[in-house]
PDB file of N, CA and C in Angstrom:
ATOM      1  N   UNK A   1      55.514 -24.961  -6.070  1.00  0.00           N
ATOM      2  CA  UNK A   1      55.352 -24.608  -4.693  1.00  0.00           C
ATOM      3  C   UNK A   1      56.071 -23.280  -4.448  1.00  0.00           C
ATOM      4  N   UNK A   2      55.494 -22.288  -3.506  1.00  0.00           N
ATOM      5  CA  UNK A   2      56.069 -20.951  -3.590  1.00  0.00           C
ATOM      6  C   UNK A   2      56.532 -21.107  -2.070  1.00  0.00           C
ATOM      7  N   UNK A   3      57.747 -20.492  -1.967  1.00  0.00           N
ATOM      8  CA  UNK A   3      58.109 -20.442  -0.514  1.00  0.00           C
ATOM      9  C   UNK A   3      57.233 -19.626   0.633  1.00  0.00           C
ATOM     10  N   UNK A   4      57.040 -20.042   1.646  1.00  0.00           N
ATOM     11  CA  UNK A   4      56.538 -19.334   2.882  1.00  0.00           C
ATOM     12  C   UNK A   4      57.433 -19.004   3.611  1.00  0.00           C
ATOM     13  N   UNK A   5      57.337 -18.031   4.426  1.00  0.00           N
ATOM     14  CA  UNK A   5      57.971 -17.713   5.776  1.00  0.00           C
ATOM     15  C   UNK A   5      56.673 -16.690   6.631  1.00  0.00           C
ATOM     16  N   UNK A   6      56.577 -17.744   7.790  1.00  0.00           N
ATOM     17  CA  UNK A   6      55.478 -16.959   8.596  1.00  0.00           C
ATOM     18  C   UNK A   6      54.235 -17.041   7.832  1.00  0.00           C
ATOM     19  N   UNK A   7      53.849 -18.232   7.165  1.00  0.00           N
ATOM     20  CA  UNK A   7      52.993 -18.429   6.221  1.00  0.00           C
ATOM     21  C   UNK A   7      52.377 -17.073   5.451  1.00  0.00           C
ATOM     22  N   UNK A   8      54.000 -16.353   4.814  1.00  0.00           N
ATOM     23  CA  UNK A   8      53.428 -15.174   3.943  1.00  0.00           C
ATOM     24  C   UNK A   8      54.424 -15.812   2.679  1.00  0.00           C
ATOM     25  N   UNK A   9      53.685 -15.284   1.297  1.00  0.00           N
ATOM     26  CA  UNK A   9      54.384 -15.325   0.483  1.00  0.00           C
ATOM     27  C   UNK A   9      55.233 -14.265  -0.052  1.00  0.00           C
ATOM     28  N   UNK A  10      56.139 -13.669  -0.757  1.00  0.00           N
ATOM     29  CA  UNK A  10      56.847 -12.511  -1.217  1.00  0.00           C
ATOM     30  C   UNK A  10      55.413 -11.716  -2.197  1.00  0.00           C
ATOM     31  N   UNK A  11      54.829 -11.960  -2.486  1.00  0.00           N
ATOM     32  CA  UNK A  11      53.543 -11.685  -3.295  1.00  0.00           C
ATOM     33  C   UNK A  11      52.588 -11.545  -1.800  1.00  0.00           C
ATOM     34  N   UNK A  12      52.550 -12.131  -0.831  1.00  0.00           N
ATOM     35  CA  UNK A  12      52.104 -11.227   0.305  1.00  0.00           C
ATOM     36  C   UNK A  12      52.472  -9.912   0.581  1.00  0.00           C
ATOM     37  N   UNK A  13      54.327  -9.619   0.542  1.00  0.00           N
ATOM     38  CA  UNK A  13      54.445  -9.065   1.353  1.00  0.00           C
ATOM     39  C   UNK A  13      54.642  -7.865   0.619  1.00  0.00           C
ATOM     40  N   UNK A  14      54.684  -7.833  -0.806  1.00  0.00           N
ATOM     41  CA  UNK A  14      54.760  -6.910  -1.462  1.00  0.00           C
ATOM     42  C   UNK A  14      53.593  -6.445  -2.449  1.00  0.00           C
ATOM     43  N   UNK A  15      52.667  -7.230  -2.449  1.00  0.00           N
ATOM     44  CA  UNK A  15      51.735  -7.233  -2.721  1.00  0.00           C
ATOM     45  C   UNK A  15      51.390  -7.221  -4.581  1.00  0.00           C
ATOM     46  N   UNK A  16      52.112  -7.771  -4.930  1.00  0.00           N
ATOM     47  CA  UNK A  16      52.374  -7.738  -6.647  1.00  0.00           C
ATOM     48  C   UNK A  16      53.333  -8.966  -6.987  1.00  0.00           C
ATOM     49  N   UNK A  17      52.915  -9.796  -8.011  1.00  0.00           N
ATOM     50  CA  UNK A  17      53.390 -10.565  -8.856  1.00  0.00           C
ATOM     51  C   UNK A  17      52.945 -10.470 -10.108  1.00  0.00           C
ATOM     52  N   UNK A  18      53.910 -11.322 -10.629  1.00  0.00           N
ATOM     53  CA  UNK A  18      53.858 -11.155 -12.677  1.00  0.00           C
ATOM     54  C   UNK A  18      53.528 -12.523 -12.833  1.00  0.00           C
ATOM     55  N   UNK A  19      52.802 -13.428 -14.039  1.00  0.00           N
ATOM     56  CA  UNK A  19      53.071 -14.788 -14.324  1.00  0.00           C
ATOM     57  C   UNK A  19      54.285 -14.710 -15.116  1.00  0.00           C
ATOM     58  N   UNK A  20      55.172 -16.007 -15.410  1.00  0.00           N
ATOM     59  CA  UNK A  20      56.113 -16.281 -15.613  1.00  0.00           C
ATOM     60  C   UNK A  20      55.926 -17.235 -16.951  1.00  0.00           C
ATOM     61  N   UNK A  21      56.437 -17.207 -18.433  1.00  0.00           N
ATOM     62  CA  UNK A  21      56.210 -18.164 -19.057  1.00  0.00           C
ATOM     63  C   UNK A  21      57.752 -18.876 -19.574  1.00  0.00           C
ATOM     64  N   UNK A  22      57.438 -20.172 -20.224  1.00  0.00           N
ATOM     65  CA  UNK A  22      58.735 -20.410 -20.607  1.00  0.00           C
ATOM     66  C   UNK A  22      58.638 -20.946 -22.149  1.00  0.00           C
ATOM     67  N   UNK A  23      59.819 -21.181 -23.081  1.00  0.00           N
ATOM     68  CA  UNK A  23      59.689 -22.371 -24.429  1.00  0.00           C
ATOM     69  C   UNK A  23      58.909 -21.448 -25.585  1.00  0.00           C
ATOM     70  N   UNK A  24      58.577 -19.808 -25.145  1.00  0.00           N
ATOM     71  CA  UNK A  24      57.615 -19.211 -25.960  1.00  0.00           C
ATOM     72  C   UNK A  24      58.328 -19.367 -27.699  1.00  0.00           C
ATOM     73  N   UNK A  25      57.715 -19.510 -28.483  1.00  0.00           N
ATOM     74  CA  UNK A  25      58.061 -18.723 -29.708  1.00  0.00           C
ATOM     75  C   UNK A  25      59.075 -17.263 -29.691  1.00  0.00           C
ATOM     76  N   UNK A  26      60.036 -17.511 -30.402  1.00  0.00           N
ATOM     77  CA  UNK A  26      61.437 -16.507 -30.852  1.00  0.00           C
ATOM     78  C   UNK A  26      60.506 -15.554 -31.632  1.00  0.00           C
ATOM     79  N   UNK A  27      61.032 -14.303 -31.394  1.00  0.00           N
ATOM     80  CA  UNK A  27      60.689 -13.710 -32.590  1.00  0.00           C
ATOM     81  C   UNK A  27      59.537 -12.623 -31.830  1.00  0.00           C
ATOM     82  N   UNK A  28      59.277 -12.957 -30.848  1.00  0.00           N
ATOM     83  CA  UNK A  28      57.625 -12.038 -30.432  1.00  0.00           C
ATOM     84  C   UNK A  28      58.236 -10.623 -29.802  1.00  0.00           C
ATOM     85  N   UNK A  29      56.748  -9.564 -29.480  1.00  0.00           N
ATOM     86  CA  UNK A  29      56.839  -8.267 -29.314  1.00  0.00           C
ATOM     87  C   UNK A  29      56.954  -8.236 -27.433  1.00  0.00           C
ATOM     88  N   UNK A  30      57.807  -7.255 -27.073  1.00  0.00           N
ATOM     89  CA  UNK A  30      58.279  -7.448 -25.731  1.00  0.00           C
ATOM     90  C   UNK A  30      57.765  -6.219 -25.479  1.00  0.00           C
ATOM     91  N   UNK A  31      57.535  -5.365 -23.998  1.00  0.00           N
ATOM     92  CA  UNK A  31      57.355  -4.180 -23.567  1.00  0.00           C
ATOM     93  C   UNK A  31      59.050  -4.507 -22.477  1.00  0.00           C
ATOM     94  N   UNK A  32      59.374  -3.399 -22.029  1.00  0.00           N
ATOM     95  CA  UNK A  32      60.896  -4.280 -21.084  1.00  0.00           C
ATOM     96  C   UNK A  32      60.943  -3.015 -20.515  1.00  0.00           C
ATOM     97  N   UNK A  33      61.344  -3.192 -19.257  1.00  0.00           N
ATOM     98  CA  UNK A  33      61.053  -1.917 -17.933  1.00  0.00           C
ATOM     99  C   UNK A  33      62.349  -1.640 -17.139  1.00  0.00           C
ATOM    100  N   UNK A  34      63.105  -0.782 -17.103  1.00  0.00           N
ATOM    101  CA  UNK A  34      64.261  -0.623 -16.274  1.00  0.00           C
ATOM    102  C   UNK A  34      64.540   0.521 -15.603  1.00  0.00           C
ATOM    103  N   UNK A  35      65.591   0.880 -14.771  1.00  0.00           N
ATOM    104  CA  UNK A  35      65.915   2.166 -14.214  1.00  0.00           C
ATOM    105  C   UNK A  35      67.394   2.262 -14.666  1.00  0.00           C
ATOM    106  N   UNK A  36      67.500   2.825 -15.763  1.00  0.00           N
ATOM    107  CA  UNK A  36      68.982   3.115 -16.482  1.00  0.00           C
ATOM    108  C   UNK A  36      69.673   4.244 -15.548  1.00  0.00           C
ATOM    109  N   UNK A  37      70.753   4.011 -15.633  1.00  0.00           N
ATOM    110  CA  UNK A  37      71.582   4.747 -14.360  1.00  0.00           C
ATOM    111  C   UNK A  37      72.618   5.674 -15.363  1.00  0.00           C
ATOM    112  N   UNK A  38      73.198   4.999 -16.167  1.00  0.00           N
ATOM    113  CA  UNK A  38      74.306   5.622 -16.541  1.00  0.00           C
ATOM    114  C   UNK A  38      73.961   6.541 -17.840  1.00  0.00           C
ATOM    115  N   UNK A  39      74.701   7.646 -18.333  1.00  0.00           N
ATOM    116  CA  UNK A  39      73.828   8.865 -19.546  1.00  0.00           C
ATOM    117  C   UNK A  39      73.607   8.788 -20.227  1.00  0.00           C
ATOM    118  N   UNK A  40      72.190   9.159 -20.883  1.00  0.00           N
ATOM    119  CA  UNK A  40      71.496  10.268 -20.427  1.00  0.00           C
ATOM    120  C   UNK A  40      70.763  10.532 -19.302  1.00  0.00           C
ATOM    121  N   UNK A  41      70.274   8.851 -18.567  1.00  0.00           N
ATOM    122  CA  UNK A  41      69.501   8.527 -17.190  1.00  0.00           C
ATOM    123  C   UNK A  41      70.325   8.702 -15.888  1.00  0.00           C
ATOM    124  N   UNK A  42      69.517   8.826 -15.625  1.00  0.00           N
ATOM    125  CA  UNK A  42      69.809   8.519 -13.759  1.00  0.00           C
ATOM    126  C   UNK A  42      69.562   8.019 -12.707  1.00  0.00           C
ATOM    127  N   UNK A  43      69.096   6.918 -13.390  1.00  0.00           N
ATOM    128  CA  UNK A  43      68.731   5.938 -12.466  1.00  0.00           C
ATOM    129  C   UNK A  43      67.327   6.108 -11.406  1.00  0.00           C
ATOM    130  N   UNK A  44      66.917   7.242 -11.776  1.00  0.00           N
ATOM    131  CA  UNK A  44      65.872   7.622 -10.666  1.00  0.00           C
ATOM    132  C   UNK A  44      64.397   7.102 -10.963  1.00  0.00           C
ATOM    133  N   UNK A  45      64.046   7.464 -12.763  1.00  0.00           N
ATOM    134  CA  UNK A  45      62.821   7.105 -13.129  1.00  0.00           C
ATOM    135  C   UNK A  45      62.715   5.626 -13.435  1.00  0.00           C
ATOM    136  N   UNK A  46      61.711   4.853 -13.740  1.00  0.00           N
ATOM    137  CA  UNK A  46      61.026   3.962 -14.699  1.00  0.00           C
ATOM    138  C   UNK A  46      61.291   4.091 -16.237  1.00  0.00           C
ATOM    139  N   UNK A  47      62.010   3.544 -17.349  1.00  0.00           N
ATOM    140  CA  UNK A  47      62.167   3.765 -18.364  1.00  0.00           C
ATOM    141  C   UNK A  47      61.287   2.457 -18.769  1.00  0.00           C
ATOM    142  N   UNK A  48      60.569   2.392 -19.800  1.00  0.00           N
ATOM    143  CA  UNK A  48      59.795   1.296 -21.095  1.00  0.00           C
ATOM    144  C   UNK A  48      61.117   1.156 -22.609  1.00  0.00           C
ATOM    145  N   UNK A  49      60.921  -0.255 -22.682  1.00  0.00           N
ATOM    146  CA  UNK A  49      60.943   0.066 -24.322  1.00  0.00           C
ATOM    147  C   UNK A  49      60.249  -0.974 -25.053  1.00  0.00           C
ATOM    148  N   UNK A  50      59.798  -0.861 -25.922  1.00  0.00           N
ATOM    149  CA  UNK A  50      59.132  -1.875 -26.748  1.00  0.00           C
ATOM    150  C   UNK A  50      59.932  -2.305 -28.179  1.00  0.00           C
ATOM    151  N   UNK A  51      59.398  -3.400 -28.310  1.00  0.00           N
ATOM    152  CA  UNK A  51      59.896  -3.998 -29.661  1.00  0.00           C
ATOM    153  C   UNK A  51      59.631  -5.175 -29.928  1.00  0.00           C
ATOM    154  N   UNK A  52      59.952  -5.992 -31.463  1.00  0.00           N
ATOM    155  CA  UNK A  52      59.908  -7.330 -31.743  1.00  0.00           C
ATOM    156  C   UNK A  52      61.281  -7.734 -31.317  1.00  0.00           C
ATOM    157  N   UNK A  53      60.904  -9.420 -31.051  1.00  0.00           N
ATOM    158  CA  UNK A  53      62.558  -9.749 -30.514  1.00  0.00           C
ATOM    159  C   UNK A  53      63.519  -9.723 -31.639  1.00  0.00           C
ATOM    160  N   UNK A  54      65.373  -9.979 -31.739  1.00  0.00           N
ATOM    161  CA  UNK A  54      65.563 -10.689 -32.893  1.00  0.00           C
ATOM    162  C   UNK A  54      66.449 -11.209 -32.393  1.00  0.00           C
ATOM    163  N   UNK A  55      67.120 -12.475 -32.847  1.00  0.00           N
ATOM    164  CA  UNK A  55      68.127 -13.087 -32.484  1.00  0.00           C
ATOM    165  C   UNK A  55      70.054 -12.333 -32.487  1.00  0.00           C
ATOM    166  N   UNK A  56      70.474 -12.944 -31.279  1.00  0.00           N
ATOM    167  CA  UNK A  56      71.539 -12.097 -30.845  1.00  0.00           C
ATOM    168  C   UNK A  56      72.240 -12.371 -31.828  1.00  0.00           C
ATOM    169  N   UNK A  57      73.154 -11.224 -33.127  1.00  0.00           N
ATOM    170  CA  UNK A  57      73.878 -11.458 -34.050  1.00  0.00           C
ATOM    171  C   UNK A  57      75.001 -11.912 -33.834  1.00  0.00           C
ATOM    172  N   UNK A  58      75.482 -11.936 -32.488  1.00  0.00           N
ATOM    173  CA  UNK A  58      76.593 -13.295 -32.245  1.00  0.00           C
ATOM    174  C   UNK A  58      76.615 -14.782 -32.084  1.00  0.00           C
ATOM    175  N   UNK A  59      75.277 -14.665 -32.460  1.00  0.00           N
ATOM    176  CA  UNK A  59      74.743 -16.400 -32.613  1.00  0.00           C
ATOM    177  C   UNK A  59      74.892 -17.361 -31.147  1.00  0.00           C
ATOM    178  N   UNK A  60      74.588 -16.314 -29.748  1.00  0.00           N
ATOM    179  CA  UNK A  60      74.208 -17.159 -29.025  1.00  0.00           C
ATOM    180  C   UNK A  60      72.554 -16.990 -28.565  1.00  0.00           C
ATOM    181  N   UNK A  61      71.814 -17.745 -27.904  1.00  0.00           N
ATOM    182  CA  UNK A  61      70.719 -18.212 -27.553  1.00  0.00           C
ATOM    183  C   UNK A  61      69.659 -16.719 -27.294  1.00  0.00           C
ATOM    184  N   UNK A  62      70.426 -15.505 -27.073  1.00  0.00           N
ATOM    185  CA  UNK A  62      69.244 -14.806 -26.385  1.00  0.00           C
ATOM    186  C   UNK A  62      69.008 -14.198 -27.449  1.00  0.00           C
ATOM    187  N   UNK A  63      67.802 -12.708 -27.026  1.00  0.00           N
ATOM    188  CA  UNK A  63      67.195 -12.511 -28.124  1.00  0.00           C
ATOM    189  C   UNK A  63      67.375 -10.778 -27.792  1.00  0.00           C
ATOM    190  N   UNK A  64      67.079  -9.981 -28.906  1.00  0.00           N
ATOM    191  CA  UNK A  64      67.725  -8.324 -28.519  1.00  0.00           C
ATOM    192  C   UNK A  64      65.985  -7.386 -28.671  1.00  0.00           C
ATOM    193  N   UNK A  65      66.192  -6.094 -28.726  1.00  0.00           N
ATOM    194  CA  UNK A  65      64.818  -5.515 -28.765  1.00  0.00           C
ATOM    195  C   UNK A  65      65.300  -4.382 -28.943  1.00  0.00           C
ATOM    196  N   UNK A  66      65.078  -3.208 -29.979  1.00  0.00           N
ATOM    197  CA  UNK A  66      65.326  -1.814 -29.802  1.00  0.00           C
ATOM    198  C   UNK A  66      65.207  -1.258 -28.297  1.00  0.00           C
ATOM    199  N   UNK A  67      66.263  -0.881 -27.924  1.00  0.00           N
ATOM    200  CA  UNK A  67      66.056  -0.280 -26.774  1.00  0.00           C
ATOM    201  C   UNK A  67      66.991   0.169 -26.442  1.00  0.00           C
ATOM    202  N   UNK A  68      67.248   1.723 -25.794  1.00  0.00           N
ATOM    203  CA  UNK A  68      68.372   2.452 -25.719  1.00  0.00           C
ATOM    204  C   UNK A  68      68.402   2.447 -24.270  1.00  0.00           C
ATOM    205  N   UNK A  69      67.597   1.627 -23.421  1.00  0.00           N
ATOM    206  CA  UNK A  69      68.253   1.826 -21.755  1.00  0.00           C
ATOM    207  C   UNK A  69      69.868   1.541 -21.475  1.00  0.00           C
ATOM    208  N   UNK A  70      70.582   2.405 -20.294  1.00  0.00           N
ATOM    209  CA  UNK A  70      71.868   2.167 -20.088  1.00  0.00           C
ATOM    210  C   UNK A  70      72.052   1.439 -18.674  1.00  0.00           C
ATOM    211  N   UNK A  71      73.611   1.026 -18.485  1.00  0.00           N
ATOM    212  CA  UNK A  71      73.616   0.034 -17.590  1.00  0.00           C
ATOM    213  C   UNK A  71      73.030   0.418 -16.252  1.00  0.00           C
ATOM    214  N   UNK A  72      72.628  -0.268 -15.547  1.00  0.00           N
ATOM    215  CA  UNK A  72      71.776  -0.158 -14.319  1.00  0.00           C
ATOM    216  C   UNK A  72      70.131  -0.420 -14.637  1.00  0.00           C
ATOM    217  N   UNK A  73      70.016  -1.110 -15.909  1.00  0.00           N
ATOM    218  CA  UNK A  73      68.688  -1.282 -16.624  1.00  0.00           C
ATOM    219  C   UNK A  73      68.769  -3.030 -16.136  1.00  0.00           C
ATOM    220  N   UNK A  74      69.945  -3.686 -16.326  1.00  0.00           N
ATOM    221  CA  UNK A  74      69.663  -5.009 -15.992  1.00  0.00           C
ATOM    222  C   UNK A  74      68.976  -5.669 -14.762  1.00  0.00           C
ATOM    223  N   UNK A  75      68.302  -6.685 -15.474  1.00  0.00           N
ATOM    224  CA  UNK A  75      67.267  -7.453 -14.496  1.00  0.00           C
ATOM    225  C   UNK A  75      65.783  -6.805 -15.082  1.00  0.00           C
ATOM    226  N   UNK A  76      66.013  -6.076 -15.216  1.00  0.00           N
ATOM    227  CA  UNK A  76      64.438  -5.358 -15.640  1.00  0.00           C
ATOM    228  C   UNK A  76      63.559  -6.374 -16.471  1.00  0.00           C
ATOM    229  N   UNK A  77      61.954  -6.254 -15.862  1.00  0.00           N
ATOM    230  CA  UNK A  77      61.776  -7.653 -16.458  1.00  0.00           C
ATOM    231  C   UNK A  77      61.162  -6.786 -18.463  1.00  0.00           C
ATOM    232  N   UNK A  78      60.877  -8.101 -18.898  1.00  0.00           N
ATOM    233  CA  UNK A  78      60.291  -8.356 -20.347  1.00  0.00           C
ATOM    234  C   UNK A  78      58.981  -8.850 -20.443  1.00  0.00           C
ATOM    235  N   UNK A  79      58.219  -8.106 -20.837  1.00  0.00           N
ATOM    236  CA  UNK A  79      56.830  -8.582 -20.644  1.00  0.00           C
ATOM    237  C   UNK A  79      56.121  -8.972 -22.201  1.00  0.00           C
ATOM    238  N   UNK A  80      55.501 -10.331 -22.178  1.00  0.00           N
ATOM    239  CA  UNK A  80      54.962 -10.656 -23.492  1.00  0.00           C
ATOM    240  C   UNK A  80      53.426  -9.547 -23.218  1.00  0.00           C
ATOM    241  N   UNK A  81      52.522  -9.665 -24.266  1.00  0.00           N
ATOM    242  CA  UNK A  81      51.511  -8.896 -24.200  1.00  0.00           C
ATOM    243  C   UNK A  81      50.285  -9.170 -23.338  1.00  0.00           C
ATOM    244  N   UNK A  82      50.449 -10.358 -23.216  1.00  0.00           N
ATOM    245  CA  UNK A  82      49.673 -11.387 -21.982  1.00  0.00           C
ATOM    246  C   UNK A  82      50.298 -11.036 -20.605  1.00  0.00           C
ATOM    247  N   UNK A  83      50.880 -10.275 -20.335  1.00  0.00           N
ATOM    248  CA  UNK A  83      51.252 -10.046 -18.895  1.00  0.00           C
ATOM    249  C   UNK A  83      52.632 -11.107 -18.486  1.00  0.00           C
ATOM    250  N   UNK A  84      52.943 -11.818 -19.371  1.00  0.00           N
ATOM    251  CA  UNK A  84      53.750 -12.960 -18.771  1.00  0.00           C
ATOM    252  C   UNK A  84      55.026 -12.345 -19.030  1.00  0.00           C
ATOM    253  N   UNK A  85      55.765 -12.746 -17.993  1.00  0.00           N
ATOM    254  CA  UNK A  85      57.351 -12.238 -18.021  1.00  0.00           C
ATOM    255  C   UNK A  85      58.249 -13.479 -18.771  1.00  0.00           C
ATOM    256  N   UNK A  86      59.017 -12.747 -19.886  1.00  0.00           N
ATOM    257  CA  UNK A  86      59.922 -13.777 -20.524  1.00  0.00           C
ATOM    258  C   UNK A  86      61.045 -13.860 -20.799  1.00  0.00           C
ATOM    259  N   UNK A  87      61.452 -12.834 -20.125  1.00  0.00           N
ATOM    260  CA  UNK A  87      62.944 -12.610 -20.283  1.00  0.00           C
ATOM    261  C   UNK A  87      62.658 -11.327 -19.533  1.00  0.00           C
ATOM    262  N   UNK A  88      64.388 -10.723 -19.150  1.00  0.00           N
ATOM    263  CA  UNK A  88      64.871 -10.042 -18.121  1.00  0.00           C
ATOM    264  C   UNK A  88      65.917  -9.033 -19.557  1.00  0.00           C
ATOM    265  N   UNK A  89      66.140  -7.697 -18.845  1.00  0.00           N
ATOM    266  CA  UNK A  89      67.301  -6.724 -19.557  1.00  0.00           C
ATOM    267  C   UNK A  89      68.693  -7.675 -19.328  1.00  0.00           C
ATOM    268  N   UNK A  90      69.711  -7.358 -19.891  1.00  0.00           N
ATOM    269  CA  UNK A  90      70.795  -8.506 -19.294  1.00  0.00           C
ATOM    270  C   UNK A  90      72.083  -7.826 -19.923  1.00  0.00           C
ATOM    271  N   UNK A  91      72.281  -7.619 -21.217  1.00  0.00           N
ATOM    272  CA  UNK A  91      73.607  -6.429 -21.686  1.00  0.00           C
ATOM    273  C   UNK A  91      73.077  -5.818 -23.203  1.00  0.00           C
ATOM    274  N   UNK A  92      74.428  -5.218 -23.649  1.00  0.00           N
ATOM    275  CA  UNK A  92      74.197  -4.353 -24.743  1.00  0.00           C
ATOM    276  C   UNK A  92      75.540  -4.887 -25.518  1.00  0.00           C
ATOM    277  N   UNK A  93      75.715  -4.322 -26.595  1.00  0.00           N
ATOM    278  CA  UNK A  93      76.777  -4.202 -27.474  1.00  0.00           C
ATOM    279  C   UNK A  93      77.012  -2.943 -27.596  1.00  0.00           C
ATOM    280  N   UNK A  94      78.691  -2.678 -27.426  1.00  0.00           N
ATOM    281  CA  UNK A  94      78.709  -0.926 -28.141  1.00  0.00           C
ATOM    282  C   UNK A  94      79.039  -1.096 -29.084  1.00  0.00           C
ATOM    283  N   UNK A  95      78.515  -1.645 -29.714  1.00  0.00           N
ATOM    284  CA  UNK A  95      78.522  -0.841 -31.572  1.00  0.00           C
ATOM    285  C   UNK A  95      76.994  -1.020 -31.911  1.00  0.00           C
ATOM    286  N   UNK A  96      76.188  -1.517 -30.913  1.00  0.00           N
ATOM    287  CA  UNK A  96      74.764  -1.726 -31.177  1.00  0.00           C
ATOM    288  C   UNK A  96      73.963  -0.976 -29.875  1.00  0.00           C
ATOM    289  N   UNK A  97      74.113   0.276 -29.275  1.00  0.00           N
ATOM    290  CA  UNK A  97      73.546   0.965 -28.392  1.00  0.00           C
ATOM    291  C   UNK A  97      71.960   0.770 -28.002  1.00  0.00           C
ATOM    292  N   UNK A  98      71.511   0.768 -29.479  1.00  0.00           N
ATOM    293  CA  UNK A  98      70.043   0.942 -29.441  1.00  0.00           C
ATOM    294  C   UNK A  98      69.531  -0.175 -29.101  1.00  0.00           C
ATOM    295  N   UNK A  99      70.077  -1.381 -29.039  1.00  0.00           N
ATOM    296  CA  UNK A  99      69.355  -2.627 -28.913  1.00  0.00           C
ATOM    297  C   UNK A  99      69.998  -3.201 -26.826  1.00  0.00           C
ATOM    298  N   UNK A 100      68.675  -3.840 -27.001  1.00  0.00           N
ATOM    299  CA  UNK A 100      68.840  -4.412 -25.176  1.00  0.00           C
ATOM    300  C   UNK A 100      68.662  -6.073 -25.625  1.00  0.00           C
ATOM    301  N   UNK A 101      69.874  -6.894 -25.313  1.00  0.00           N
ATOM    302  CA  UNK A 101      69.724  -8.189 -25.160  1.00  0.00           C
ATOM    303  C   UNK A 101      69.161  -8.899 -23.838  1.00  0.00           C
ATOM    304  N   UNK A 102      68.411  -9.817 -23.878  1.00  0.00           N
ATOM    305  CA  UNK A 102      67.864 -11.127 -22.533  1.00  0.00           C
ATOM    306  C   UNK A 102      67.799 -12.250 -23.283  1.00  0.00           C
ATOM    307  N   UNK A 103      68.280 -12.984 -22.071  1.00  0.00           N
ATOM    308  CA  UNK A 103      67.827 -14.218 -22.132  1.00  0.00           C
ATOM    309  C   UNK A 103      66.652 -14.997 -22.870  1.00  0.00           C
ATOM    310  N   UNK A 104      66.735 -16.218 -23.663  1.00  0.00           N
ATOM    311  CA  UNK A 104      65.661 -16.746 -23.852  1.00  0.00           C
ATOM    312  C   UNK A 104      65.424 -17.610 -22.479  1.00  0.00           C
ATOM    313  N   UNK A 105      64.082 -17.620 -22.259  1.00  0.00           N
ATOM    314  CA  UNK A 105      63.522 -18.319 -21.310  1.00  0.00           C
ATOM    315  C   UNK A 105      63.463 -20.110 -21.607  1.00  0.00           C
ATOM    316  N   UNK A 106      63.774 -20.499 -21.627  1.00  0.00           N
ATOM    317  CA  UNK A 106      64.078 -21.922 -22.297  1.00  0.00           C
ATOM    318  C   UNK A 106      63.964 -23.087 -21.380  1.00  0.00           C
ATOM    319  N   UNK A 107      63.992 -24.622 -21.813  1.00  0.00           N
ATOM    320  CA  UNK A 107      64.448 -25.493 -20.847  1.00  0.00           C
ATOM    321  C   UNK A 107      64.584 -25.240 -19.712  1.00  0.00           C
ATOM    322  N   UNK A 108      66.044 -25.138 -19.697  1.00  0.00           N
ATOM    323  CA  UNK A 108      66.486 -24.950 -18.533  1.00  0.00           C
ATOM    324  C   UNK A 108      66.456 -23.689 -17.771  1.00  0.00           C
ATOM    325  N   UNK A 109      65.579 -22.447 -18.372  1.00  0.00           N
ATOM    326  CA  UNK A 109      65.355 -21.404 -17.650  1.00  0.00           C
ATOM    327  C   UNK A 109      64.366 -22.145 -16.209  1.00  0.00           C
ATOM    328  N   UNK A 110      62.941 -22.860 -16.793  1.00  0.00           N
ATOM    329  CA  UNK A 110      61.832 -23.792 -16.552  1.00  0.00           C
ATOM    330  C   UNK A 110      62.442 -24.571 -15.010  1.00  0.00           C
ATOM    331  N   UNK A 111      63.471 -25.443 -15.270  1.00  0.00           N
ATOM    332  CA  UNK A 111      64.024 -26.149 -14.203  1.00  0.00           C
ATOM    333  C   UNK A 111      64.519 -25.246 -13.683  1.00  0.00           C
ATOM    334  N   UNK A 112      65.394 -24.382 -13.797  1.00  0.00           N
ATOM    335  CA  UNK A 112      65.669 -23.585 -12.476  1.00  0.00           C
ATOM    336  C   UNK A 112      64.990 -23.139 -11.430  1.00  0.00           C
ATOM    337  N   UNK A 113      63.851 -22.592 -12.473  1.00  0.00           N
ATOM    338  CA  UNK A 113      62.619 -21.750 -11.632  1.00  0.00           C
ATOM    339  C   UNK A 113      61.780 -23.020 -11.291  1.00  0.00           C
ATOM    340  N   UNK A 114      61.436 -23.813 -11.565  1.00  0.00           N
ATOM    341  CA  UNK A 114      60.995 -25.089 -11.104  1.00  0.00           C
ATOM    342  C   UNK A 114      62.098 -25.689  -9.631  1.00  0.00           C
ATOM    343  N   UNK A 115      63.162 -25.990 -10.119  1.00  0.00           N
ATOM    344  CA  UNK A 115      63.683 -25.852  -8.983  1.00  0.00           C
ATOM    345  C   UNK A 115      64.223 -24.929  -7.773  1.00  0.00           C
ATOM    346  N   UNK A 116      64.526 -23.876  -7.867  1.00  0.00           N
ATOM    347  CA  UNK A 116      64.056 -23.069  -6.751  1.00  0.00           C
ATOM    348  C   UNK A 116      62.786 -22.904  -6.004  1.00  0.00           C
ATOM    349  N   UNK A 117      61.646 -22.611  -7.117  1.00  0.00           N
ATOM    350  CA  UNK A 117      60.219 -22.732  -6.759  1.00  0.00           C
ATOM    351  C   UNK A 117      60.062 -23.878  -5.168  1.00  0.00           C
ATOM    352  N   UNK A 118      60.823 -24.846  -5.584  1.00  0.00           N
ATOM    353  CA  UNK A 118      60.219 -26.129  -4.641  1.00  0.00           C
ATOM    354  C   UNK A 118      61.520 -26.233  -3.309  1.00  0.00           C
ATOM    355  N   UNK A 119      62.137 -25.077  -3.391  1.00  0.00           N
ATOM    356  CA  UNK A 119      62.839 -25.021  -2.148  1.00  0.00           C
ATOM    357  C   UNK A 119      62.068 -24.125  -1.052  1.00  0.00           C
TER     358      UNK A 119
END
């Protein structure tokens, strides 16, 4: 269920939505979209980066992607090749610049957005 107000949806009022997937297969090719703020960026343009995922070498749950965006890139979504969003920008490592870590979309990504959805 998507929230209303004034029987509009946020996809009314802005006129654009993404589908959302969850539980995908590790390992797949991402496109990932941000507005990097800090240098060489400035926060002003649209930056892309593409890549295959790989698992975060600190051995927790999310997954990384070549990508040299800087901070002010987070939240930016992750797009599988199907249009579906599967993760978000979220941090970096400095000793690993080039790579952009997110979230796996998982379980409990599912219930969240399941539960908000129905508020």
């Amino acid at each position: 269920m998507v929230e209303e107000k004034n029987g509009r949806t946020v996809q009314d009022e802005v006129g654009a939505s993404s589908p959302i997937t969850f539980n995908e297969s590790r390992g797949l090719d991402y496109i990932a979209y941000g507005y990097p703020a800090a240098a060489p960026y400035d926060g002003q343009t649209l930056r892309r980066c593409e890549g295959t995922a790989s698992d975060d070498p600190a051995g927790r749950s999310t997954q990384g992607i070549d990508c040299d965006m800087t901070g002010g890139a987070s939240g930016g979504p992750w797009f599988l090749s199907g249009g579906e969003q599967n993760s978000v920008n979220s941090y970096k490592y400095d000793a690993d610049p080039d790579s952009m870590y997110g979230p796996y979309f998982g379980d409990g990504a599912e219930q969240l957005y399941d539960h908000a959805s129905s508020k």
